[in-house]
Every structure is written in C-alpha cells, then in structure tokens.
C-alpha atoms as a PDB file:
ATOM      1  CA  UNK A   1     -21.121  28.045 -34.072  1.00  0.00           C
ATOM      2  CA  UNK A   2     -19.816  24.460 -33.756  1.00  0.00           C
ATOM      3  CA  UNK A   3     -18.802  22.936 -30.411  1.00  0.00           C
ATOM      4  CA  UNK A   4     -15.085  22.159 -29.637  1.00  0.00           C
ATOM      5  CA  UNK A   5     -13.535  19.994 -26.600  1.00  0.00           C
ATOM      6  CA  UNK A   6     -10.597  20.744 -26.080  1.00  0.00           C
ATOM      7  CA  UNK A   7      -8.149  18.382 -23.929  1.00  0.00           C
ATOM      8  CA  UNK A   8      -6.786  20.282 -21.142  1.00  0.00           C
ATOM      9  CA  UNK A   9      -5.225  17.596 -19.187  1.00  0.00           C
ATOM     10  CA  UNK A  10      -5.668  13.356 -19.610  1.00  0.00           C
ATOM     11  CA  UNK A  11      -4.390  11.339 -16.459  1.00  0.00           C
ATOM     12  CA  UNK A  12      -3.498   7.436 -16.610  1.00  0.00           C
ATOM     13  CA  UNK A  13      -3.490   6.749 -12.889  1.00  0.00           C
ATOM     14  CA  UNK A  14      -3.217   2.150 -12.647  1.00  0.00           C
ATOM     15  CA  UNK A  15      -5.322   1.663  -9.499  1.00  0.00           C
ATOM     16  CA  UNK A  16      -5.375  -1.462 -10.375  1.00  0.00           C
ATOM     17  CA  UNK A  17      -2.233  -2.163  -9.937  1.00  0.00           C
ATOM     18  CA  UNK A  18      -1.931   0.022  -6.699  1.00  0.00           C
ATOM     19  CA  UNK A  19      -4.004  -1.693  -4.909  1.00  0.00           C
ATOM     20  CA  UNK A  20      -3.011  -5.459  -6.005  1.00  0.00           C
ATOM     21  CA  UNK A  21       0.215  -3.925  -4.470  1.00  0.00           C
ATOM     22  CA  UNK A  22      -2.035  -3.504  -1.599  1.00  0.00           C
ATOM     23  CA  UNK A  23      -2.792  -6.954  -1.049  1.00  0.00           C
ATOM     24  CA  UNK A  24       0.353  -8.658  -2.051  1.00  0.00           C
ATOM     25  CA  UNK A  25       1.951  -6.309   0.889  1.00  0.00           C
ATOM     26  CA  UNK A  26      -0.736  -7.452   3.278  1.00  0.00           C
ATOM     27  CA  UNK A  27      -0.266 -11.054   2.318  1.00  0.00           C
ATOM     28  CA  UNK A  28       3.289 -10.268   2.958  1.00  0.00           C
ATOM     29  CA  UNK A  29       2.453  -9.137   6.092  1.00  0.00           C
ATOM     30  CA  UNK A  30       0.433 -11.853   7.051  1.00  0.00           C
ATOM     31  CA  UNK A  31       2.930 -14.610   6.080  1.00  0.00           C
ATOM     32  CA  UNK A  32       5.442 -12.830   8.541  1.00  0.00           C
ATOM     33  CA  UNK A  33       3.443 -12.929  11.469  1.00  0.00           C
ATOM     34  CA  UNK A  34       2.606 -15.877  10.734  1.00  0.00           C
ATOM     35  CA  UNK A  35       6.272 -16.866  10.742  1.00  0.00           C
ATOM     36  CA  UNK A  36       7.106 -14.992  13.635  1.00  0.00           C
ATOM     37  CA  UNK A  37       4.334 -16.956  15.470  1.00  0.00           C
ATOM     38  CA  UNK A  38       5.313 -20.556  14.596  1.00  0.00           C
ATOM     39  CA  UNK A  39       9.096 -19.558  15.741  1.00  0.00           C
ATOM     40  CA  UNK A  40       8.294 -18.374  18.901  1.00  0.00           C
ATOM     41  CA  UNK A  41       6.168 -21.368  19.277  1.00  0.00           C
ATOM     42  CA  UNK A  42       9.640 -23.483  18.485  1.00  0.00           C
ATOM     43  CA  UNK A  43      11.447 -21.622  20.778  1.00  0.00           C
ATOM     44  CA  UNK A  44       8.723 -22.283  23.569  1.00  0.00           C
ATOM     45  CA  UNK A  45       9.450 -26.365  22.687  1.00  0.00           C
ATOM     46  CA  UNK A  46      13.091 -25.883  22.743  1.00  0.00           C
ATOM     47  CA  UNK A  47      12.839 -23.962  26.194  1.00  0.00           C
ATOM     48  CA  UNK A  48      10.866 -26.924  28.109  1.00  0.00           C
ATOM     49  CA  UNK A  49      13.631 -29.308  26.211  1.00  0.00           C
ATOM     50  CA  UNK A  50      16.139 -27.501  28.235  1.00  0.00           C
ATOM     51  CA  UNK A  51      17.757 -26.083  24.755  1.00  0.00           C
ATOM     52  CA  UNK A  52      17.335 -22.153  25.340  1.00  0.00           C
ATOM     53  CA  UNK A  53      20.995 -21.932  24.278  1.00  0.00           C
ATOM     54  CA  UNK A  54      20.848 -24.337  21.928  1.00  0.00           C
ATOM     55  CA  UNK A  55      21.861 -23.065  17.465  1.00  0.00           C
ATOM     56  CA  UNK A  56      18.289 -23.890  16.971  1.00  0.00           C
ATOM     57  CA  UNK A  57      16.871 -21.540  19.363  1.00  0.00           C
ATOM     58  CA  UNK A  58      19.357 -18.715  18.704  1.00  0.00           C
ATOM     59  CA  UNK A  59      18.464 -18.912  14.733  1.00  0.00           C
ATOM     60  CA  UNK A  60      14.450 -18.877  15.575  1.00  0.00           C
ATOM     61  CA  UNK A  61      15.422 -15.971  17.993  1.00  0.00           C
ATOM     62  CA  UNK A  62      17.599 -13.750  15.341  1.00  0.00           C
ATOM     63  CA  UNK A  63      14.507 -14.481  12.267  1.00  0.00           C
ATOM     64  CA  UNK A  64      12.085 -13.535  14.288  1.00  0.00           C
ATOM     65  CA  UNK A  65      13.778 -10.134  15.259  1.00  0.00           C
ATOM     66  CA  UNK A  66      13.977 -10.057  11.440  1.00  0.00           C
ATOM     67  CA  UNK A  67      10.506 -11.325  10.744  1.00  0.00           C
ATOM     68  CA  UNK A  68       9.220  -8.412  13.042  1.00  0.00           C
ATOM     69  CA  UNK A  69      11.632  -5.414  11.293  1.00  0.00           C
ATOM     70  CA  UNK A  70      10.589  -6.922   7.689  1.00  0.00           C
ATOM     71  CA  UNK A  71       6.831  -6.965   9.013  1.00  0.00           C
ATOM     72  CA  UNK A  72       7.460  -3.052  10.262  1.00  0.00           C
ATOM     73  CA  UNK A  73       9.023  -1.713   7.218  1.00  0.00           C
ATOM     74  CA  UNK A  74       5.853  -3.792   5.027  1.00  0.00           C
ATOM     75  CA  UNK A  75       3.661  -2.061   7.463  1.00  0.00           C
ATOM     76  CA  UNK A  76       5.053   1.591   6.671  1.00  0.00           C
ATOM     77  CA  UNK A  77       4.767   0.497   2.943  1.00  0.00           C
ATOM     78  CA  UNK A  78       1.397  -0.026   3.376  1.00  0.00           C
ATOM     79  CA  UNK A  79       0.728   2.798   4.699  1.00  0.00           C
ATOM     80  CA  UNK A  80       2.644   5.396   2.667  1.00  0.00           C
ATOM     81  CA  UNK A  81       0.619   3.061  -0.869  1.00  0.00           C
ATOM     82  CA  UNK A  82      -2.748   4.028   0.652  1.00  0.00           C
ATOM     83  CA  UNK A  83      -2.121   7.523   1.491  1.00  0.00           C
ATOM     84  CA  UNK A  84      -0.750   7.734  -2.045  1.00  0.00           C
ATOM     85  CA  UNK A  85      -3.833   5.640  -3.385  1.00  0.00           C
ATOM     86  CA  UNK A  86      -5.897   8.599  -1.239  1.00  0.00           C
ATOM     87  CA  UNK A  87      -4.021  11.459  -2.640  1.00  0.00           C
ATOM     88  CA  UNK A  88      -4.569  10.544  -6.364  1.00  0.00           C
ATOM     89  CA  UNK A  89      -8.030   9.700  -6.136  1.00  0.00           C
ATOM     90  CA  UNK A  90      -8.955  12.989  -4.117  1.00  0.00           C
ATOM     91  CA  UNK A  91      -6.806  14.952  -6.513  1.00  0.00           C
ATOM     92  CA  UNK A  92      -8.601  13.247  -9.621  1.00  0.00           C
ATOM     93  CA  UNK A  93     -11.634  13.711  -8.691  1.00  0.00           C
ATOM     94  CA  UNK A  94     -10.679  17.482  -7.652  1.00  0.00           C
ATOM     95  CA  UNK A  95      -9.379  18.011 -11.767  1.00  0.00           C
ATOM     96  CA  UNK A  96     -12.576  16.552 -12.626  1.00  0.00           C
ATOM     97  CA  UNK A  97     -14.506  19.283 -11.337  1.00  0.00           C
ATOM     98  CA  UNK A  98     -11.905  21.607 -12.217  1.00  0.00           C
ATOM     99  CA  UNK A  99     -12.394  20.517 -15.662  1.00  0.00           C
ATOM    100  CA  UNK A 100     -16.012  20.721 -15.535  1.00  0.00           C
ATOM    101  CA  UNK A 101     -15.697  24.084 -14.622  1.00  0.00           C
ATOM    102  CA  UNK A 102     -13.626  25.234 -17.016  1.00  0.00           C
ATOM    103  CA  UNK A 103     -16.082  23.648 -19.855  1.00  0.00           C
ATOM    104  CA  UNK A 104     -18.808  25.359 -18.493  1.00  0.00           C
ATOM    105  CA  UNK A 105     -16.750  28.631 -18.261  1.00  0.00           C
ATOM    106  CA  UNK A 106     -16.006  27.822 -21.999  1.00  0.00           C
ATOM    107  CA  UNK A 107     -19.501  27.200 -22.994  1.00  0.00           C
ATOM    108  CA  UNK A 108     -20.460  31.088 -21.994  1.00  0.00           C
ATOM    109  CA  UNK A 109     -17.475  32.364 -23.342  1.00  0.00           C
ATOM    110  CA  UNK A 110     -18.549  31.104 -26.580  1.00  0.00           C
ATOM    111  CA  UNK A 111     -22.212  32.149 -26.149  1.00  0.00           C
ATOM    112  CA  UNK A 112     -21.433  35.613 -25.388  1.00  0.00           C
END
C-alpha cells in the first residue's frame, strides 16, 4: 500500500517581521527617552537663567509630558507584540506535535 501525506493544516506565521517590529518599537522607545532626557536637561538651564516661565520652558515642559505618554503607549505595544510573538510560537509548536500525532495515528490506521 502506498504512503499518502495529507495536509491537514499549513501556517505562514512572518516572525521576521514581528520581531523587526520589535526593535523598531524599542528604538522608538529609546529615542523618546532620550528626548525626554535632553528636555529636562533644557529646562534645568532655563531654570538657573531665571526663565522657568519663560515659552521655551513651557514647550520643553508640555513635549516631555508627551514624550513620556508616547514612550508608555510604545511600551504597552511592546508588550502586547511579544506576548503575541509568545502565543504563536507556543501554539505552532503545539500543532506540530499535534500533527505528528495524527501521522502516526494515520500510519497504524493504515497498517491495520
């Protein structure tokens, strides 16, 4: 008796591309903290100028609250991207085995 596979299920799951989402979100990340550090270093300067209520300081002030929120709402990204990333690989590799079991279930089908 000849041998048949028989496709029970194919996934196409980009990893790849999940996890260059990854990093550019963690660059992201960076680059606002980053941000948010060099603005509350200005602010610092403008403070021992005397210019606390100066346009300047208020403007660093407001995009660094923004900075922070953006940084926050990258961060939850991140997070909710790798638990995703998790999820699919565990539940790949789960069908895997699955399918392996199901081809050996098949094999003694057919040798009975």
């Amino acid at each position: 008796m000849a041998e048949e596979t028989v496709n029970i299920i194919e996934l196409d799951i980009d990893t790849k591309a999940l996890l260059q989402k990854l990093s550019d979100i963690t660059e992201e990340i960076n680059v606002n903290k980053a941000a948010v550090k060099k603005l509350t270093e200005d602010n610092k300067a403008l403070e021992k100028q005397g210019k606390k209520g100066s346009d300047q300081y208020k403007a660093n002030t407001k995009q660094i609250e923004l900075n922070k929120v953006q940084t926050k709402a990258l961060s939850t990204q991140y997070r909710d991207n790798q638990s995703t990333l998790v999820a699919l690989t565990g539940t790949e590799n789960k069908q895997l085995g699955t399918l392996q079991k199901l081809e050996l279930s098949n094999k003694q089908l057919r040798a009975e």
